[in-house]
PDB file of N, CA and C in Angstrom:
ATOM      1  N   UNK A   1     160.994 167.041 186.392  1.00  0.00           N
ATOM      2  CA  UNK A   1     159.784 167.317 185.645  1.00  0.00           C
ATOM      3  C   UNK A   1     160.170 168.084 184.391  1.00  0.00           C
ATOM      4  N   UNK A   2     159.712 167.587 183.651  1.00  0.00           N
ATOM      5  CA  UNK A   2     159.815 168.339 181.876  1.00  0.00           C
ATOM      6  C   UNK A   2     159.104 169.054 181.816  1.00  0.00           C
ATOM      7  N   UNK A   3     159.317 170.294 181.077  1.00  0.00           N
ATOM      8  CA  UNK A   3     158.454 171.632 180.956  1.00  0.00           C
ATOM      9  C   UNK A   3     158.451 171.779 179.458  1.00  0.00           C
ATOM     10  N   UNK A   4     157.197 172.663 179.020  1.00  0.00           N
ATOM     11  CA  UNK A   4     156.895 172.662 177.945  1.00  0.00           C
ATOM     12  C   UNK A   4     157.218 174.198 177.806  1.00  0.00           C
ATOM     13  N   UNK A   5     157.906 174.586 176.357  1.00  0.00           N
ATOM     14  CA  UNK A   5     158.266 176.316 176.201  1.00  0.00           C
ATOM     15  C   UNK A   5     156.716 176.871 176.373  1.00  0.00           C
ATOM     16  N   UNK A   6     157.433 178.033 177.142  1.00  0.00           N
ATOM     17  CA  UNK A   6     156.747 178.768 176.863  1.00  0.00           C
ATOM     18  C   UNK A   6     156.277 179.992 175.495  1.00  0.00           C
ATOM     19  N   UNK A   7     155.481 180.188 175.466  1.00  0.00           N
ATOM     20  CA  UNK A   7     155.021 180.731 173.879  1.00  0.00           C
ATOM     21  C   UNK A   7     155.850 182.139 174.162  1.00  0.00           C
ATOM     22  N   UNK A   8     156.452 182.611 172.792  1.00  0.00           N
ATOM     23  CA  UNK A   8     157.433 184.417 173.378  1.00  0.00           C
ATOM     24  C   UNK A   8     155.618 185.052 173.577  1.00  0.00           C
ATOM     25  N   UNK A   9     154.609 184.755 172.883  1.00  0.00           N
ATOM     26  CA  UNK A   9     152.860 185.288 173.041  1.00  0.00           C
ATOM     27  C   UNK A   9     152.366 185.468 174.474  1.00  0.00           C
ATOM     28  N   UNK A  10     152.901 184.291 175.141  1.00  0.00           N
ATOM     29  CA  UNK A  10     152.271 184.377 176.607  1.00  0.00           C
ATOM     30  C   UNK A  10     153.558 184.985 178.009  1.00  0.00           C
ATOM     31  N   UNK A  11     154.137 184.788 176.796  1.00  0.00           N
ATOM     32  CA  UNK A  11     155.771 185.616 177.675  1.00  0.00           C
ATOM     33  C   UNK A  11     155.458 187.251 178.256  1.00  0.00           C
ATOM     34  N   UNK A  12     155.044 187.591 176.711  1.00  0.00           N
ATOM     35  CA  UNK A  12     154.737 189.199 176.393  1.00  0.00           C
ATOM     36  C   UNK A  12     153.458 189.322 177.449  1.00  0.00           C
ATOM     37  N   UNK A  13     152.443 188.888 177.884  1.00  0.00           N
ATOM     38  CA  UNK A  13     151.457 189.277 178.544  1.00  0.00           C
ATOM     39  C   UNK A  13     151.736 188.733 180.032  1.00  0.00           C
ATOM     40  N   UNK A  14     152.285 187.689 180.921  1.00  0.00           N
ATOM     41  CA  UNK A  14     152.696 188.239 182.139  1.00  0.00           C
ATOM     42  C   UNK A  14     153.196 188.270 182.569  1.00  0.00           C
ATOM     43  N   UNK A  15     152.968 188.872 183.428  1.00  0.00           N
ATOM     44  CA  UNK A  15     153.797 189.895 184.919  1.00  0.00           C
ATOM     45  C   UNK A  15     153.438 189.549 186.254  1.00  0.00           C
ATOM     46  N   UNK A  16     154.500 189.653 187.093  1.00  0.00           N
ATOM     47  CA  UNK A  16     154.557 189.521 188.505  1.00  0.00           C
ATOM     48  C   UNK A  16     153.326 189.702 188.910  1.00  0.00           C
ATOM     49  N   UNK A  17     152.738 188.363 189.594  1.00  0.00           N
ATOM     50  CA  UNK A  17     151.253 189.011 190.295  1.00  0.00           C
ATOM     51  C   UNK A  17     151.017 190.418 191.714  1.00  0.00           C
ATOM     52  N   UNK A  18     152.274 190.050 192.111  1.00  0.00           N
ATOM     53  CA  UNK A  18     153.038 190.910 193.169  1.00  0.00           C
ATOM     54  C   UNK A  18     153.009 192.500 192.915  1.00  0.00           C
ATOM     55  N   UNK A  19     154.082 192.661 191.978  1.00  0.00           N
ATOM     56  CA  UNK A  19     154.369 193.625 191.557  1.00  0.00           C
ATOM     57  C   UNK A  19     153.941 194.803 190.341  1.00  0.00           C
ATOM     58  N   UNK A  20     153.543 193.473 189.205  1.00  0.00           N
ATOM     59  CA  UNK A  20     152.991 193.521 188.214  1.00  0.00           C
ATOM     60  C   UNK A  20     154.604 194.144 186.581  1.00  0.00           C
ATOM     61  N   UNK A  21     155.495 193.424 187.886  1.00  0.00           N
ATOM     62  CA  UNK A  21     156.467 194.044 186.623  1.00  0.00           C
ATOM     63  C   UNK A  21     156.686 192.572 185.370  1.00  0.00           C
ATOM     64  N   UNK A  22     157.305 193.025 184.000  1.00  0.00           N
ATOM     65  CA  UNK A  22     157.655 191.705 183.581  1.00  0.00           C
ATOM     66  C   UNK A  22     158.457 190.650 183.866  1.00  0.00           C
ATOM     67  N   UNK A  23     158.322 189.379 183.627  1.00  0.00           N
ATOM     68  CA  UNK A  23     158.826 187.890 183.972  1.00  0.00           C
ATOM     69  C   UNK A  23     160.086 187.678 183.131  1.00  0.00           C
ATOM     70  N   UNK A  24     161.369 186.978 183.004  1.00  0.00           N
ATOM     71  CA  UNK A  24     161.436 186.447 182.460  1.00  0.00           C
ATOM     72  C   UNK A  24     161.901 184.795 182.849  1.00  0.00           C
ATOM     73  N   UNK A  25     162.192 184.253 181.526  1.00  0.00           N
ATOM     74  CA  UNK A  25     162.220 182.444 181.798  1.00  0.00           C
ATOM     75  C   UNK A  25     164.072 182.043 182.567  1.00  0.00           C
ATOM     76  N   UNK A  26     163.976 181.169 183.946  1.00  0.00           N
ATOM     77  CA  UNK A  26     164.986 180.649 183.998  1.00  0.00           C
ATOM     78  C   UNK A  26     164.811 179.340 183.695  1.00  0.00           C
ATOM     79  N   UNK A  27     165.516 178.600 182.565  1.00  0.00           N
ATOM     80  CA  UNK A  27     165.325 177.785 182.234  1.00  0.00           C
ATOM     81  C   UNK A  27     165.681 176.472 182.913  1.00  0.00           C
ATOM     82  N   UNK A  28     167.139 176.666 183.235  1.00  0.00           N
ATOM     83  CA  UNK A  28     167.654 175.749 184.532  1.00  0.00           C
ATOM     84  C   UNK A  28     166.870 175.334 185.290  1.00  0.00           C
ATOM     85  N   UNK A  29     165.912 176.293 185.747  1.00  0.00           N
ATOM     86  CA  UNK A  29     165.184 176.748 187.601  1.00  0.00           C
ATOM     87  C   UNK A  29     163.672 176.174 186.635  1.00  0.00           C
ATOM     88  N   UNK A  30     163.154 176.268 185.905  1.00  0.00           N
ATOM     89  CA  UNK A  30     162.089 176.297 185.152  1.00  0.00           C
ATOM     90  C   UNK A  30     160.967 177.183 186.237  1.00  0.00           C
ATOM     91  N   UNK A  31     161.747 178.575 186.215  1.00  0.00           N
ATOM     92  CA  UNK A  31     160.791 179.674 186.984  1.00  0.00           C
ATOM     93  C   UNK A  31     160.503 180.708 186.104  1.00  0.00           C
ATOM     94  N   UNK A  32     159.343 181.292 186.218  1.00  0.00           N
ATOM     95  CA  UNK A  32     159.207 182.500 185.750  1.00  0.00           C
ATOM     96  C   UNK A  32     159.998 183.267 186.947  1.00  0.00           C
ATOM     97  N   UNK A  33     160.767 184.463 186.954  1.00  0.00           N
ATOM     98  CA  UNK A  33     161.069 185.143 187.312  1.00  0.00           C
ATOM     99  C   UNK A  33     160.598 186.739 187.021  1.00  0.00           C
ATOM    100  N   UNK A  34     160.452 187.287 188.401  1.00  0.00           N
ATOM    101  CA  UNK A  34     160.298 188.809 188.332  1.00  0.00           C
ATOM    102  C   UNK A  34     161.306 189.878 187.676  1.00  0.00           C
ATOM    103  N   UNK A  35     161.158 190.717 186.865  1.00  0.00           N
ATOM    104  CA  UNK A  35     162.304 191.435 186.692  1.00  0.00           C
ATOM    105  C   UNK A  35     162.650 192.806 187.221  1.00  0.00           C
ATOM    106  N   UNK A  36     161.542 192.683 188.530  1.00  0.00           N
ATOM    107  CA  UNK A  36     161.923 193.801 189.887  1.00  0.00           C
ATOM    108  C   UNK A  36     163.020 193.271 190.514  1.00  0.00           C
ATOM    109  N   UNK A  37     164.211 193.595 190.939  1.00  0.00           N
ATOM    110  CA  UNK A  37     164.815 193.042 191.639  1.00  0.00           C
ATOM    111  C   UNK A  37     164.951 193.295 193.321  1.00  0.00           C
ATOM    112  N   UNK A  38     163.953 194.174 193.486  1.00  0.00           N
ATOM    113  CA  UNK A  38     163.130 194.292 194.624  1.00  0.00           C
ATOM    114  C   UNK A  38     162.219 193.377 195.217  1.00  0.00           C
ATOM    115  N   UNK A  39     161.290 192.773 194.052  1.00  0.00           N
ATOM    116  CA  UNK A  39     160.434 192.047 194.364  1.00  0.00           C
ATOM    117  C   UNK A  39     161.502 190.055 194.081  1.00  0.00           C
ATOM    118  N   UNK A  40     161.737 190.254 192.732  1.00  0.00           N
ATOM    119  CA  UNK A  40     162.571 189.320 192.170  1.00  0.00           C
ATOM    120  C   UNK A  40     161.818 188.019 192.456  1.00  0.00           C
ATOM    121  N   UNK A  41     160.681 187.270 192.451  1.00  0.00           N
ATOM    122  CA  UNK A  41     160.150 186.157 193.034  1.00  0.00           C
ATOM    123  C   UNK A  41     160.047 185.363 192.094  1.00  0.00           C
ATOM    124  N   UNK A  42     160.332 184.352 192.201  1.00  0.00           N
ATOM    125  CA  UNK A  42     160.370 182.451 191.276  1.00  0.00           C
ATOM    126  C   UNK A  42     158.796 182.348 191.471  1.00  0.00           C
ATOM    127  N   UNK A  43     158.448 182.001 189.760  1.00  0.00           N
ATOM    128  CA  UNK A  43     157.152 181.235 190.135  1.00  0.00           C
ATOM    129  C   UNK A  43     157.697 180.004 189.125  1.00  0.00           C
ATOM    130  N   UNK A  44     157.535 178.699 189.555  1.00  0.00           N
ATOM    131  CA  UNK A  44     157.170 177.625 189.193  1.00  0.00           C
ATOM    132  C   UNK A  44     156.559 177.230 187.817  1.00  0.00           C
ATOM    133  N   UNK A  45     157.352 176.635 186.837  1.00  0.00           N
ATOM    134  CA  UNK A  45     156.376 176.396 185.329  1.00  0.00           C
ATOM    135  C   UNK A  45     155.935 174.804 185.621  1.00  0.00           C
ATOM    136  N   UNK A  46     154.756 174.571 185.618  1.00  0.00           N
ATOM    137  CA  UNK A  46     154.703 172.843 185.838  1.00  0.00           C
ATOM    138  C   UNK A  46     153.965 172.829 183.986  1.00  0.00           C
ATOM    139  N   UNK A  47     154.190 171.831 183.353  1.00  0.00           N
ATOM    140  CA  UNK A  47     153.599 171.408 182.064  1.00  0.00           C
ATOM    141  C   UNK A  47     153.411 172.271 181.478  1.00  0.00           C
ATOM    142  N   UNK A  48     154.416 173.439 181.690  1.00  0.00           N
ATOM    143  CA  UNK A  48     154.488 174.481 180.509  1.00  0.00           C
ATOM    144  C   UNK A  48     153.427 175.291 181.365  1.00  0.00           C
ATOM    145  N   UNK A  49     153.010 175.555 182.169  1.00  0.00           N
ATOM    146  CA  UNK A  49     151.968 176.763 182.691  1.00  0.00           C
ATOM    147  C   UNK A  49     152.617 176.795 183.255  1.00  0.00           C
ATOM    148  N   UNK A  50     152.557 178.656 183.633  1.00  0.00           N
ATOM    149  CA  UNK A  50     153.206 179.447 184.726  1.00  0.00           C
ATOM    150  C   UNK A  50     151.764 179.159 186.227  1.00  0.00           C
ATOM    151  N   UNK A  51     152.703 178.915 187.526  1.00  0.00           N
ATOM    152  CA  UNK A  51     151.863 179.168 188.363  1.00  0.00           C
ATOM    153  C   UNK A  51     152.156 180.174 188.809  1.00  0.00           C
ATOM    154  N   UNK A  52     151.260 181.262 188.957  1.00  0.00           N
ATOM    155  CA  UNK A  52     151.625 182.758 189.587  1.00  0.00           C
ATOM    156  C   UNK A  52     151.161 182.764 190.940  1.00  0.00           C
ATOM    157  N   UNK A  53     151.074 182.006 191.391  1.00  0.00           N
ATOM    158  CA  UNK A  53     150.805 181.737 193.109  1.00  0.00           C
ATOM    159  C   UNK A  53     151.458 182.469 193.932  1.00  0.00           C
ATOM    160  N   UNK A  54     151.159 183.724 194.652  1.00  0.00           N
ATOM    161  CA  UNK A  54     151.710 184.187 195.151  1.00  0.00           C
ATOM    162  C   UNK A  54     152.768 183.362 196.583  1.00  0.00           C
ATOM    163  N   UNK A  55     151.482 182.219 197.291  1.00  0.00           N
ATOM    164  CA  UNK A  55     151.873 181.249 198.221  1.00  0.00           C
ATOM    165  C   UNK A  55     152.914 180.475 197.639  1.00  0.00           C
ATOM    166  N   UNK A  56     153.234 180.319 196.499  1.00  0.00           N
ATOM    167  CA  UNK A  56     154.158 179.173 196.054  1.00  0.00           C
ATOM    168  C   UNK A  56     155.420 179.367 195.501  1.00  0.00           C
ATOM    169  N   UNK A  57     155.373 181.161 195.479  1.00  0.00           N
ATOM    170  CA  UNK A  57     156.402 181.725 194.953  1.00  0.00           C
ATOM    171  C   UNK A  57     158.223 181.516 195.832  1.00  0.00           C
ATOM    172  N   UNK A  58     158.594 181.462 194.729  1.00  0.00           N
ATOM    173  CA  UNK A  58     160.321 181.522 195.588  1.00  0.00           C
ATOM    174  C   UNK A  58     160.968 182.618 195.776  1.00  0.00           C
ATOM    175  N   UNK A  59     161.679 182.704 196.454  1.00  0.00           N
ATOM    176  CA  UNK A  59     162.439 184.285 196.641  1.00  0.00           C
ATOM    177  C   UNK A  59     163.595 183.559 196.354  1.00  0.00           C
TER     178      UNK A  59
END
């Protein structure tokens, strides 16, 4: 699946629904990632949206 960038605009506003710390992009993985490394959880980018699903998240 092809992913669309994400904006650095929508980068800057979220955060771990979990934790609430900031994300950043693995591009490989096309996950948002936590940058708790406590929490550390994959969320999923489908068509360029982040899903912040807590249920769908990866560890």
């Amino acid at each position: 699946m092809s992913i669309t960038p994400i904006t650095p605009e929508l980068l800057s506003i979220v955060v771990c629904p979990v934790c609430h710390t900031r994300v950043a992009i693995d591009v490989e993985k096309a996950l948002l990632v936590c940058a708790n490394a406590m929490c550390a959880l994959g969320f999923e980018i489908r068509y360029g949206v982040p899903v912040l699903l807590v249920d769908e998240a990866r560890k």
